[in-house]
Protein backbone atom coordinates (compact mmCIF):
# COMPACT_ATOMS: atom_id res chain seq x y z
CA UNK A 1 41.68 101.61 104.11
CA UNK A 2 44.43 103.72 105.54
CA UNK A 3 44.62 101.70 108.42
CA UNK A 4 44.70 98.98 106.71
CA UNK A 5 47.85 100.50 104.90
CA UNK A 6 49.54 102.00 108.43
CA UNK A 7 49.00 97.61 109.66
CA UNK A 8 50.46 96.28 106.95
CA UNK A 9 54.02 98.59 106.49
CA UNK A 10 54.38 98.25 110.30
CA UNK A 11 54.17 94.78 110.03
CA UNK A 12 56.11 94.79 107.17
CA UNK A 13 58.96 96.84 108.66
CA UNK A 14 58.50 95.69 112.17
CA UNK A 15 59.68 92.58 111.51
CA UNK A 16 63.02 93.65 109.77
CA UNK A 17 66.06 92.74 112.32
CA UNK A 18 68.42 95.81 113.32
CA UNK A 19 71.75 94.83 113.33
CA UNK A 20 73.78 96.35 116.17
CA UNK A 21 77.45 97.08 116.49
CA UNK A 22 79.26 94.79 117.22
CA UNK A 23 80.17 94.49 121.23
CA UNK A 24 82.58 92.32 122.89
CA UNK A 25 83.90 92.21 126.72
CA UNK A 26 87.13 91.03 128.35
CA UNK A 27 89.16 91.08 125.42
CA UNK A 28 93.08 91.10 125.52
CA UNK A 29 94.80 93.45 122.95
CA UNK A 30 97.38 91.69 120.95
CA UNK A 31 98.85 93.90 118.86
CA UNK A 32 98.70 97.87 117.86
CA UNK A 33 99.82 99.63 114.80
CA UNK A 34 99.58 102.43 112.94
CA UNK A 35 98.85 103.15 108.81
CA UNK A 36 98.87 106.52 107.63
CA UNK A 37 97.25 109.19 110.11
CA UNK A 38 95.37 106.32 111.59
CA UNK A 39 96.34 103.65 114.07
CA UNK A 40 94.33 99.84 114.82
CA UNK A 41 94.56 96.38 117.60
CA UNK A 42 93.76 93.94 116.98
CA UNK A 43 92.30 91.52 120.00
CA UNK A 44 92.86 88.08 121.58
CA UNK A 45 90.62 85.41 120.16
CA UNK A 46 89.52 87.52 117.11
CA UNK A 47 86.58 89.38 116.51
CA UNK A 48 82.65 88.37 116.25
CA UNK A 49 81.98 90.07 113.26
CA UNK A 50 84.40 89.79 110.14
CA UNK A 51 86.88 92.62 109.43
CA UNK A 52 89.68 92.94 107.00
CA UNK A 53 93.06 91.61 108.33
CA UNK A 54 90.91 91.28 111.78
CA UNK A 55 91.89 94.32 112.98
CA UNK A 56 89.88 97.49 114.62
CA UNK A 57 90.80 100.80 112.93
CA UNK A 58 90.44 104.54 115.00
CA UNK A 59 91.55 107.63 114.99
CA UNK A 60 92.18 110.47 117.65
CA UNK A 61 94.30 110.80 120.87
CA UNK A 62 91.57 109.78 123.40
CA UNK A 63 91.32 106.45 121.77
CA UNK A 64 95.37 106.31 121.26
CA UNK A 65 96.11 106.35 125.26
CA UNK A 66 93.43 104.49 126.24
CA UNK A 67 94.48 101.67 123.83
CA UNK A 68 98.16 101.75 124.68
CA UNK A 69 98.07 102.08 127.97
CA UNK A 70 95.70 99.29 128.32
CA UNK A 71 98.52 97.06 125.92
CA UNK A 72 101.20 98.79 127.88
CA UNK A 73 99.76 97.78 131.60
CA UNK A 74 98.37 94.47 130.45
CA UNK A 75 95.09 95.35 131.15
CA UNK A 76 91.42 93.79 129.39
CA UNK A 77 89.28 96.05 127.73
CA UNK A 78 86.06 95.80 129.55
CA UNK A 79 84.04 96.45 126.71
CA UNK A 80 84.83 97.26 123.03
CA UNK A 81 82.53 98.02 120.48
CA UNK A 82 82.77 98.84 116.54
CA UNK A 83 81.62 99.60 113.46
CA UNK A 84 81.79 97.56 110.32
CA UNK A 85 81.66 100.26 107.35
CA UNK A 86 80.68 98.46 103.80
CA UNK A 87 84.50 97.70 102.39
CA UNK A 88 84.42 95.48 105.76
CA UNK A 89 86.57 97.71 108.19
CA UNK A 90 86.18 97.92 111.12
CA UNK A 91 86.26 101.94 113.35
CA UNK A 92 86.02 101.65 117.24
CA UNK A 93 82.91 103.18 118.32
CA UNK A 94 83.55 102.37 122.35
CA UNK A 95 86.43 101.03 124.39
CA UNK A 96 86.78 100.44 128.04
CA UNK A 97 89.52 99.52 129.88
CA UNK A 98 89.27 97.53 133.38
């Protein structure tokens, strides 16, 4: 009977769908800005999963130079992945520049 039990939640739960962060390559930044003590792009082409005012929010100096300088030298980011947080903003988990 326990078996039978240990069967039936994993094919219960094995069949729910993670969702993964959202992860995009070659993007162009458009525009940066800053609110408050935070700052956010947003990217060329919008972004595949919904945010409020389209934008990607983040925080911290590391994420601060890498974003403008990749604005500033009119560079892609390789890669850029975020996080959509239940109000529907969006916080940069990941960004790569080319």
């Amino acid at each position: 009977m326990r078996k039978l039990f240990v069967l039936a939640g994993f094919c219960i739960f094995g069949a729910v769908e993670v969702q993964a962060d959202p992860e995009m390559f070659s993007k162009t930044i458009v525009k940066v800005g800053a609110q408050g003590a935070g700052s956010y792009f947003s990217l060329e082409g919008g972004l595949i999963a919904p945010c409020k005012w389209d934008v990607i929010y983040f925080s911290g100096s590391n994420y601060q130079s890498l974003i403008l300088a990749a604005k500033m030298a009119g560079k892609k980011l390789s890669r850029v992945v975020y996080t959509v947080d239940a109000n529907g903003f969006c916080n940069l988990a990941l960004a790569e520049v080319e």
